[in-house]
C-alpha atoms as a PDB file:
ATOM      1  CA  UNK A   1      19.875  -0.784  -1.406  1.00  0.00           C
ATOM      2  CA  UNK A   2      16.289  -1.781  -0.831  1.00  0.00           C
ATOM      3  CA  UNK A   3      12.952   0.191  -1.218  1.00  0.00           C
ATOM      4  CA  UNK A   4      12.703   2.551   1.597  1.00  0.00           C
ATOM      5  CA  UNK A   5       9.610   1.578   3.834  1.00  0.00           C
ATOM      6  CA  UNK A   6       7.028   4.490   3.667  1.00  0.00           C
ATOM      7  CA  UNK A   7       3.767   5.103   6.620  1.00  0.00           C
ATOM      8  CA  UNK A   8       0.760   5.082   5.010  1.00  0.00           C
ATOM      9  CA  UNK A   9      -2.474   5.067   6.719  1.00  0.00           C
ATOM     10  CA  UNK A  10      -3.906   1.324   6.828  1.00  0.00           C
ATOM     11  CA  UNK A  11      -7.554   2.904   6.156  1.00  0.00           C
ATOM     12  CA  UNK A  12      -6.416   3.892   2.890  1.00  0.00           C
ATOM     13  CA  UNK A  13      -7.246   1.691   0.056  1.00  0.00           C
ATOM     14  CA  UNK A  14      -5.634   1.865  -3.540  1.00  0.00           C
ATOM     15  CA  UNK A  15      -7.552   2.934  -6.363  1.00  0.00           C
ATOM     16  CA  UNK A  16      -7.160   2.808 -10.049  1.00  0.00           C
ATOM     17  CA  UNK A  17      -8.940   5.725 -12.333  1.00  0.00           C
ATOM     18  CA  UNK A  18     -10.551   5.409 -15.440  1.00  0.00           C
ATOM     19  CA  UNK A  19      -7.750   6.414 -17.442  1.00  0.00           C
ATOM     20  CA  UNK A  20      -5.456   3.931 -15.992  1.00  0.00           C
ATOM     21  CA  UNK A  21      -8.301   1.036 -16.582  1.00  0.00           C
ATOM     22  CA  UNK A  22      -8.636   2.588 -20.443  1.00  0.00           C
ATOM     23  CA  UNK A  23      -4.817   2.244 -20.738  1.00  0.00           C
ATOM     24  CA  UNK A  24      -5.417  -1.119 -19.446  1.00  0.00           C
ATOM     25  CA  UNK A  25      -7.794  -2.447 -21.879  1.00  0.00           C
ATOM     26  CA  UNK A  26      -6.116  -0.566 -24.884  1.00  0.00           C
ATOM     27  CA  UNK A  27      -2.638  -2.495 -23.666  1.00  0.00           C
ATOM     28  CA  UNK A  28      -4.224  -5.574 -24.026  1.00  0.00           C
ATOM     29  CA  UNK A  29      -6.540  -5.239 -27.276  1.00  0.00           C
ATOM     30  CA  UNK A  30      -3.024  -4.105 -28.703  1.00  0.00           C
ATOM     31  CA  UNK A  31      -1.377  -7.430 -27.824  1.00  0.00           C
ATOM     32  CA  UNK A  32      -4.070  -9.309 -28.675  1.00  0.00           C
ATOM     33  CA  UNK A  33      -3.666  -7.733 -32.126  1.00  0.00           C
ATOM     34  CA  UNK A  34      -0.318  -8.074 -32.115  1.00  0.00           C
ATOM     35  CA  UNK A  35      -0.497 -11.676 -31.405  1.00  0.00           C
ATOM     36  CA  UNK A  36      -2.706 -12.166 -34.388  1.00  0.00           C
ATOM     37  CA  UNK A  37      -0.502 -10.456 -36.763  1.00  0.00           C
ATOM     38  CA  UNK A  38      -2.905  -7.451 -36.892  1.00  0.00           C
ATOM     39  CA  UNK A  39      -2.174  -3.666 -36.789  1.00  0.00           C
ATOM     40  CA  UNK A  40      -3.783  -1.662 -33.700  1.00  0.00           C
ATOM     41  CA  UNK A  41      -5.916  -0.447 -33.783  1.00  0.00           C
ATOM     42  CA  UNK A  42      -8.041  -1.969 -36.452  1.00  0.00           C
ATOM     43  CA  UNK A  43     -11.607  -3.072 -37.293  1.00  0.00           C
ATOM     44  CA  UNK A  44     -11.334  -6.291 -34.565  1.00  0.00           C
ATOM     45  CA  UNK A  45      -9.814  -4.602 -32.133  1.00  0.00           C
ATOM     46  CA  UNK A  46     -10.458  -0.722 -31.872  1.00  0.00           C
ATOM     47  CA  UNK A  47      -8.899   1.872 -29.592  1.00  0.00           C
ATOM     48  CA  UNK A  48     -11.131   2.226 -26.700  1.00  0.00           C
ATOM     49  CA  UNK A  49     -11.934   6.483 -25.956  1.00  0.00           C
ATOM     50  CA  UNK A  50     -11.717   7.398 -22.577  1.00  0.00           C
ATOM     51  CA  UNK A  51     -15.887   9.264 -23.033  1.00  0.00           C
ATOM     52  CA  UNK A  52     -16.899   5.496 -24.001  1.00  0.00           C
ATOM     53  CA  UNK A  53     -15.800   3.733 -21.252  1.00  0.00           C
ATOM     54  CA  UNK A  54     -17.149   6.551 -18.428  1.00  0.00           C
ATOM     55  CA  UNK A  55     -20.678   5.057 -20.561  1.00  0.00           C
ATOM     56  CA  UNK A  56     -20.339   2.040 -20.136  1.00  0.00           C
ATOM     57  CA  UNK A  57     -19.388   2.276 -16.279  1.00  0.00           C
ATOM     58  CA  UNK A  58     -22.979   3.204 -14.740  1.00  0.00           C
ATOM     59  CA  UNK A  59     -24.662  -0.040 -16.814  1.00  0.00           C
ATOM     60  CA  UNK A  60     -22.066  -1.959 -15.345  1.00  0.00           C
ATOM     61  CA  UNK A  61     -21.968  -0.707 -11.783  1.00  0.00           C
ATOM     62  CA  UNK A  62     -25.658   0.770 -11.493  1.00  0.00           C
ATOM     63  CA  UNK A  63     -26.182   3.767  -9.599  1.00  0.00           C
ATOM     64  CA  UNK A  64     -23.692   3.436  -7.073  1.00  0.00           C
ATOM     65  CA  UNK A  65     -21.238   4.200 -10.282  1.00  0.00           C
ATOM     66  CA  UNK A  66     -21.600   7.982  -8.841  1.00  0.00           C
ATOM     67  CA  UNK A  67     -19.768   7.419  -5.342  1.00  0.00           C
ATOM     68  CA  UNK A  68     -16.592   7.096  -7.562  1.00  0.00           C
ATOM     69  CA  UNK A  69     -16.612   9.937  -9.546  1.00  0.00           C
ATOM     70  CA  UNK A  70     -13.646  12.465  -9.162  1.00  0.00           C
ATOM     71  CA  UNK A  71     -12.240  15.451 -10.999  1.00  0.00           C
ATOM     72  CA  UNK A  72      -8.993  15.195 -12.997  1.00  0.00           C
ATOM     73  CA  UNK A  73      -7.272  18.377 -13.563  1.00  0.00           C
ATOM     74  CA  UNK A  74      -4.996  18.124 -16.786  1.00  0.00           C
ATOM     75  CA  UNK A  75      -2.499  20.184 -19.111  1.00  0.00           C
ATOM     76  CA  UNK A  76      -4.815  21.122 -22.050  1.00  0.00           C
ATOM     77  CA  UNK A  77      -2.226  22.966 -23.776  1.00  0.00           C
ATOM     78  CA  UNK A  78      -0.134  26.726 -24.300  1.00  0.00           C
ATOM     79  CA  UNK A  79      -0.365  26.568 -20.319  1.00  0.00           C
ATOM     80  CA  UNK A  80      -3.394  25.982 -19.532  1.00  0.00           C
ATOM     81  CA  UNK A  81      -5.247  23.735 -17.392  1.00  0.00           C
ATOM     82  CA  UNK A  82      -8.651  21.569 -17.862  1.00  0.00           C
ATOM     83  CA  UNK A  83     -10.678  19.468 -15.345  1.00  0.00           C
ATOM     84  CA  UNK A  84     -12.398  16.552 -16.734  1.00  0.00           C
ATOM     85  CA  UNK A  85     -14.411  13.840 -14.926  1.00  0.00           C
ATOM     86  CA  UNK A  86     -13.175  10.596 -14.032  1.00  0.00           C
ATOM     87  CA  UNK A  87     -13.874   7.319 -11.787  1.00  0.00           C
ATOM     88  CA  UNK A  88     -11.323   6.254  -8.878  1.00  0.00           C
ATOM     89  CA  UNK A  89     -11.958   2.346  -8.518  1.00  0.00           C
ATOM     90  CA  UNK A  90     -11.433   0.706  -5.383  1.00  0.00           C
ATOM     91  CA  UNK A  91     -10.774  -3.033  -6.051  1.00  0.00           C
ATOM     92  CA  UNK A  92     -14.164  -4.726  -6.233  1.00  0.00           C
ATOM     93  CA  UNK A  93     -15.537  -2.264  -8.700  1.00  0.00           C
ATOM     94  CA  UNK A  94     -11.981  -2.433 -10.936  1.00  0.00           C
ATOM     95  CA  UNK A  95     -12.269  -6.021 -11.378  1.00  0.00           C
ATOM     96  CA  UNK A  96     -15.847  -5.761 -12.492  1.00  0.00           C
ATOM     97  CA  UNK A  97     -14.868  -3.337 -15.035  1.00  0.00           C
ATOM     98  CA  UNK A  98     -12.421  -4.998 -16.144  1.00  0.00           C
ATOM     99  CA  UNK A  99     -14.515  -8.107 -16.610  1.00  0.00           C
ATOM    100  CA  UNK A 100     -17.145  -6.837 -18.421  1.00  0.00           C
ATOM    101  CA  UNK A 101     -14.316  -6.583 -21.357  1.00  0.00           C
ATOM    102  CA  UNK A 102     -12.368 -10.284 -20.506  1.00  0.00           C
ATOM    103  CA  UNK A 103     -11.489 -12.282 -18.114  1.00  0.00           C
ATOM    104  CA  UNK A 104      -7.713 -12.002 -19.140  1.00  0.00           C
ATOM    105  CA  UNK A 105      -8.156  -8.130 -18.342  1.00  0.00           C
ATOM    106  CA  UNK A 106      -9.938  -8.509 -15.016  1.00  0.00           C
ATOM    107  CA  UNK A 107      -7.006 -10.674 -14.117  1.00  0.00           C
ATOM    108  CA  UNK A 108      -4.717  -8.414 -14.881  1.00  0.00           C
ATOM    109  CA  UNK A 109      -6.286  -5.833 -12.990  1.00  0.00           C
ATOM    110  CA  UNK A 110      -6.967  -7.704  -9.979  1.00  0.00           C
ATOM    111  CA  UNK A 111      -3.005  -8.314  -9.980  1.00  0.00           C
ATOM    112  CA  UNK A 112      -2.450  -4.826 -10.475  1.00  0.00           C
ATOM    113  CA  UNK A 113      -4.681  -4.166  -7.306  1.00  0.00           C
ATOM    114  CA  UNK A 114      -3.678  -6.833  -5.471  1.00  0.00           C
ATOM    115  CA  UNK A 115      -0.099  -5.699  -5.842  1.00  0.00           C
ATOM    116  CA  UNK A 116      -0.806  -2.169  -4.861  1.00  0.00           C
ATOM    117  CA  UNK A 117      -2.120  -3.156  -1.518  1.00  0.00           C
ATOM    118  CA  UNK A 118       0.727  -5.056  -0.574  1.00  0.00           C
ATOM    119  CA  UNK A 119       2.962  -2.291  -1.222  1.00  0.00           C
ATOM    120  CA  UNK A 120       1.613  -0.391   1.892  1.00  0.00           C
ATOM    121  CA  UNK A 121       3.875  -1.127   4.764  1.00  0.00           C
ATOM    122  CA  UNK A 122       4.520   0.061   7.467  1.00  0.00           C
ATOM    123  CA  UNK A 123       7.567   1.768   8.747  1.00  0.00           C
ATOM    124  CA  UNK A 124       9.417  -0.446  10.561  1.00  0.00           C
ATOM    125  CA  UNK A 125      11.207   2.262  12.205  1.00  0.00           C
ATOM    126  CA  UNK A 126       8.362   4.343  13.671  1.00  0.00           C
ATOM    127  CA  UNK A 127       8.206   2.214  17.195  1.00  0.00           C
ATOM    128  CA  UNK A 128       5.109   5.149  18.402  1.00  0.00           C
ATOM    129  CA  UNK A 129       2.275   2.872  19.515  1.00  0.00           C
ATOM    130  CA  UNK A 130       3.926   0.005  20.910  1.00  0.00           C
ATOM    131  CA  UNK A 131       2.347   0.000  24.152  1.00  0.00           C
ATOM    132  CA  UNK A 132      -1.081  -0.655  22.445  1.00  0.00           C
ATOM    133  CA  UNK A 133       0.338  -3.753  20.797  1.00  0.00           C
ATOM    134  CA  UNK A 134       0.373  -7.465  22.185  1.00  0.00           C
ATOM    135  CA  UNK A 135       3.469  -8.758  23.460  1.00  0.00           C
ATOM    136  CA  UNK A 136       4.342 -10.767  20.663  1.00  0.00           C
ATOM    137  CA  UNK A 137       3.415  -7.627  18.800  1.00  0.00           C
ATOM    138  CA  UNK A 138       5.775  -5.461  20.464  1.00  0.00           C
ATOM    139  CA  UNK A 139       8.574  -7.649  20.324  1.00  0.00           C
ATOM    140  CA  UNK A 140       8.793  -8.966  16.413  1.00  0.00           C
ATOM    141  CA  UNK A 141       8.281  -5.047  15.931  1.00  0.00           C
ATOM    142  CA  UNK A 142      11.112  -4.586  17.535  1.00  0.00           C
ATOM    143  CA  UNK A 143      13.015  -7.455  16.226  1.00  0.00           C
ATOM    144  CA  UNK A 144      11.958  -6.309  12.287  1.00  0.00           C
ATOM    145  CA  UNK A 145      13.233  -2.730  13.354  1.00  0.00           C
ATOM    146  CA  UNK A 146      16.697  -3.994  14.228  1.00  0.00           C
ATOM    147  CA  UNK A 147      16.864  -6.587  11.104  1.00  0.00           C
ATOM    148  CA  UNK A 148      15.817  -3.806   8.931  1.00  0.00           C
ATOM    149  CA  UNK A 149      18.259  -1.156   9.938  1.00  0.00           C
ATOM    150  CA  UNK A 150      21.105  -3.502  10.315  1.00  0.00           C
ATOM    151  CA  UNK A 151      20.447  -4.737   6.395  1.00  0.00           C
ATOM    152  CA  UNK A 152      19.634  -1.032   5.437  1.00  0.00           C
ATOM    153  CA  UNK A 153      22.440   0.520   7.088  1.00  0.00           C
ATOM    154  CA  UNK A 154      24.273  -1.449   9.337  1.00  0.00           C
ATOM    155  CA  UNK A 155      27.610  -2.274   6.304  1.00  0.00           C
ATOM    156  CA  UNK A 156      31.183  -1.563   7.598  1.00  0.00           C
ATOM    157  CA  UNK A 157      31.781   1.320   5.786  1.00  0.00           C
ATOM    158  CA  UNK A 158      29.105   2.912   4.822  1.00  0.00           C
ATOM    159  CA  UNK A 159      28.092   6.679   5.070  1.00  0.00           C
ATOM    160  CA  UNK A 160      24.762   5.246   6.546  1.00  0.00           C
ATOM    161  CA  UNK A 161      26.427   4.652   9.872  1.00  0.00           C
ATOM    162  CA  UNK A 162      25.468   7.621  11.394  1.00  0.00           C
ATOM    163  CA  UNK A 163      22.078   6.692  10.641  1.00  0.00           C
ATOM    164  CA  UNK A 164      22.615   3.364  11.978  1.00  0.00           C
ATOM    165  CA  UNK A 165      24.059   4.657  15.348  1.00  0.00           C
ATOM    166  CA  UNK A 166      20.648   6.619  15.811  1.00  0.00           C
ATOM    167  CA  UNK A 167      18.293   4.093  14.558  1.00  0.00           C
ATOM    168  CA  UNK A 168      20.116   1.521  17.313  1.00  0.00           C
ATOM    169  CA  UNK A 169      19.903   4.404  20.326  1.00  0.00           C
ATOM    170  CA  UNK A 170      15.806   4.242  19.518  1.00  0.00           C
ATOM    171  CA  UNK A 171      15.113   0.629  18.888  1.00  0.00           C
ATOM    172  CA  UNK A 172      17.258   0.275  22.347  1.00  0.00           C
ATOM    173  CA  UNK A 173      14.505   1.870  23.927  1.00  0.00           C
ATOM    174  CA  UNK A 174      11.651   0.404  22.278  1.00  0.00           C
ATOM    175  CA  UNK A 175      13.399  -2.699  23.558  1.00  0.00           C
ATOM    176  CA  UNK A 176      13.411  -1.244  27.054  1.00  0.00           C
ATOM    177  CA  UNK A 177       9.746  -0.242  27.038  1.00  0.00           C
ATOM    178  CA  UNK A 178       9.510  -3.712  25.868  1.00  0.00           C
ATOM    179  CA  UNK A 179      11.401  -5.570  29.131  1.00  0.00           C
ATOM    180  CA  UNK A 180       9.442  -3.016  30.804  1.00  0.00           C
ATOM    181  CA  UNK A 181       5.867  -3.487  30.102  1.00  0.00           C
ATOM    182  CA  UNK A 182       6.537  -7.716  29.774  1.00  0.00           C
ATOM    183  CA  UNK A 183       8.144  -8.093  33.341  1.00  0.00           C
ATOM    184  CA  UNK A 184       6.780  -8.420  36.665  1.00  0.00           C
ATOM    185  CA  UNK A 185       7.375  -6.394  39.156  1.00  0.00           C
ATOM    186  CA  UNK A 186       6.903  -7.121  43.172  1.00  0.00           C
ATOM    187  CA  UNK A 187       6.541  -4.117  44.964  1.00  0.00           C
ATOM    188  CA  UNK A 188       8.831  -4.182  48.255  1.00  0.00           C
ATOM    189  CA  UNK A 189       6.748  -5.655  51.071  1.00  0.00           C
ATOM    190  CA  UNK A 190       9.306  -4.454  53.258  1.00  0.00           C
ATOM    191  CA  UNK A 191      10.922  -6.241  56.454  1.00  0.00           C
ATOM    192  CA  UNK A 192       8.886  -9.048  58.616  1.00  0.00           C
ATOM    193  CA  UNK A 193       9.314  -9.056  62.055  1.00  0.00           C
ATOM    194  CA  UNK A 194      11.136 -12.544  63.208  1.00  0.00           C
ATOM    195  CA  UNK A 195       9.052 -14.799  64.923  1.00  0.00           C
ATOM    196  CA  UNK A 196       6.164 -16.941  64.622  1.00  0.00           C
ATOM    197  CA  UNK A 197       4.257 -16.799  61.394  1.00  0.00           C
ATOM    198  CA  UNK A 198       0.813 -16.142  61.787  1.00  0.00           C
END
């Protein structure tokens, strides 16, 4: 079966923390050690600490470094909890992180990012809101809600009928409010008196 579409608000943008870019850049000074027959780390290519790289970022990005700063609650052990500081990047500012190591990293991380923002869709099966779309709008919306349901849940057989059934009831009424809103309608004039036009 595939992915399950989920809503997610199109103002939000992905992010990637600190830690996540340090686990980044210690991934790839490993392979690159690796490659060159080396043990990681070593004297070439060192592990990167988390405290070095939050040092680095306000050189790199200047002052507007501070806008991205967040607290990270984390297990510190026996139960209890610690809260540490850390940056959430949005896309621009990941990449030029990332660059100020290598290229090869910011690459990497401007896949990463680049493949987290295509992962927000949409549900296809949340037809609220199609009277503010175009036409054309309104109609491949409905058209991707039936494809998707039928290839979801739409197999001979399967427990996901049900489901099916009540998906098809809705997206028969989004077409409806479709026809509705696209067609024409002439009010009745009502009857003309025979005779002479005027």
């Amino acid at each position: 079966m595939k992915n399950v579409l989920s809503v997610l608000s199109t103002t939000e943008a992905p992010t990637m923390s600190s830690l996540e870019m340090v686990d980044y850049i210690n991934a790839d000074r490993e392979s690159k050690a690796e490659t060159e027959g080396l043990k990681f780390p070593c004297k070439k290519y060192t592990r990167l600490q988390h405290k070095h790289f939050l040092a680095k970022v306000p050189k790199v990005l200047g002052h507007t470094s501070a806008k991205f700063l967040a607290d990270d609650t984390y297990a510190a052990g026996n139960g209890a909890t610690g809260v540490r500081l850390i940056y959430n990047f949005p896309k621009r500012e990941a990449c030029l992180m990332a660059m100020s190591y290598s290229y090869e990293l910011q690459a990497q991380v401007f896949d990463h990012m680049t493949e987290l923002e295509g992962s927000k869709e949409i549900n296809l099966l949340d037809l609220s809101g199609l009277a503010e779309m175009a036409v054309s709008q309104m109609q491949n919306r409905v058209a991707a809600a039936e494809r998707f349901s039928f290839e979801e849940h739409g197999q001979t057989g399967s427990a996901l009928m049900t489901r099916r059934k009540k998906e098809k009831k809705a997206i028969k009424k989004a077409e409806q409010i479709v026809c509705d809103l696209i067609q024409f309608r002439l009010s009745d004039l009502g009857d003309f008196p025979e005779g002479e036009p005027a």
